[in-house]
Protein backbone atom coordinates (compact mmCIF):
# COMPACT_ATOMS: atom_id res chain seq x y z
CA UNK A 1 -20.99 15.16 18.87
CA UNK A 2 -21.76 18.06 16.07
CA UNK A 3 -21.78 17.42 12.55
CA UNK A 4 -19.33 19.42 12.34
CA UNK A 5 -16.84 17.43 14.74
CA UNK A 6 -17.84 14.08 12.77
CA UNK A 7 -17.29 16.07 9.15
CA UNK A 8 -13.83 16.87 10.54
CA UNK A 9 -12.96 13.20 11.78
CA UNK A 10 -14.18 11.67 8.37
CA UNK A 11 -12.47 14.00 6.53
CA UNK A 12 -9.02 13.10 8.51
CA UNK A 13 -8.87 9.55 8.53
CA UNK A 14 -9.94 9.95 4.32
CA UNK A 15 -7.14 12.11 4.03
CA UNK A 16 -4.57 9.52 5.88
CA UNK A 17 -6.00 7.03 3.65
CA UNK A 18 -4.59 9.25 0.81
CA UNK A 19 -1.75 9.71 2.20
CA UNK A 20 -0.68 6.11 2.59
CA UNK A 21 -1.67 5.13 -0.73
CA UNK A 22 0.73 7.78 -2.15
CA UNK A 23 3.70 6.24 -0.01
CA UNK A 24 3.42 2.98 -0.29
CA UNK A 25 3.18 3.31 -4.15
CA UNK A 26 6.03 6.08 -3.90
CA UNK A 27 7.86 3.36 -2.23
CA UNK A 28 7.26 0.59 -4.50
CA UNK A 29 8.17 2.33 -7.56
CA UNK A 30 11.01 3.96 -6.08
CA UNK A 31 12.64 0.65 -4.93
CA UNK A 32 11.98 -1.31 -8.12
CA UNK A 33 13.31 1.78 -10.08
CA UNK A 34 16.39 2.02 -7.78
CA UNK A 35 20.04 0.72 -9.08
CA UNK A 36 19.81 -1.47 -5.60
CA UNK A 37 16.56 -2.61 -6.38
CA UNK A 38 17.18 -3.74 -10.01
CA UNK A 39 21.00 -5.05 -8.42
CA UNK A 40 19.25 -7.77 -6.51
CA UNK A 41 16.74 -8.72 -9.41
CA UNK A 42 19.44 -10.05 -11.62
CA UNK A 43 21.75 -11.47 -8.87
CA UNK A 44 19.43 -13.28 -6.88
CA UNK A 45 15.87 -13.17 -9.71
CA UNK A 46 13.82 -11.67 -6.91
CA UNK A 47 10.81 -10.18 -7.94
CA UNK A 48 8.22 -9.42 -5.20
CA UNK A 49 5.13 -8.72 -6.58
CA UNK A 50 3.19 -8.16 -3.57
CA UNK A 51 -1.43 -8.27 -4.45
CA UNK A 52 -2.82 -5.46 -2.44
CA UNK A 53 -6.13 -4.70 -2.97
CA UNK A 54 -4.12 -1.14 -4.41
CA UNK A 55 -3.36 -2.77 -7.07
CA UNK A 56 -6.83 -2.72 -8.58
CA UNK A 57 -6.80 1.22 -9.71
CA UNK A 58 -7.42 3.06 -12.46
CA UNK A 59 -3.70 3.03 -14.03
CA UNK A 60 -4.00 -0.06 -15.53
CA UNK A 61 -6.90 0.47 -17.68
């Protein structure tokens, strides 16, 4: 393969990476933020905090 083909391939599987990192912490915030979400906190006192190794960024400096 040419440099060029590897270039491509790294550059697509770092971009996918991206893109689930964005989603999953779109999701998280949107469910914990939702009226659902915050419903079945105080009815049933479930929290899930899941540890990812996400959670380790540079937000909570």
């Amino acid at each position: 393969m040419n440099s060029i083909t590897m270039l491509s391939i790294f550059l697509f599987i770092v971009g996918i990476f991206i893109l689930y990192i964005v989603i999953e912490t779109a999701v998280r915030r949107g469910s914990n933020a939702s009226i659902l979400g915050q419903f079945i906190e105080k009815k049933y006192g479930i929290k899930e905090e899941k540890k990812s190794f996400l959670d380790d960024d540079l937000e909570k400096d």
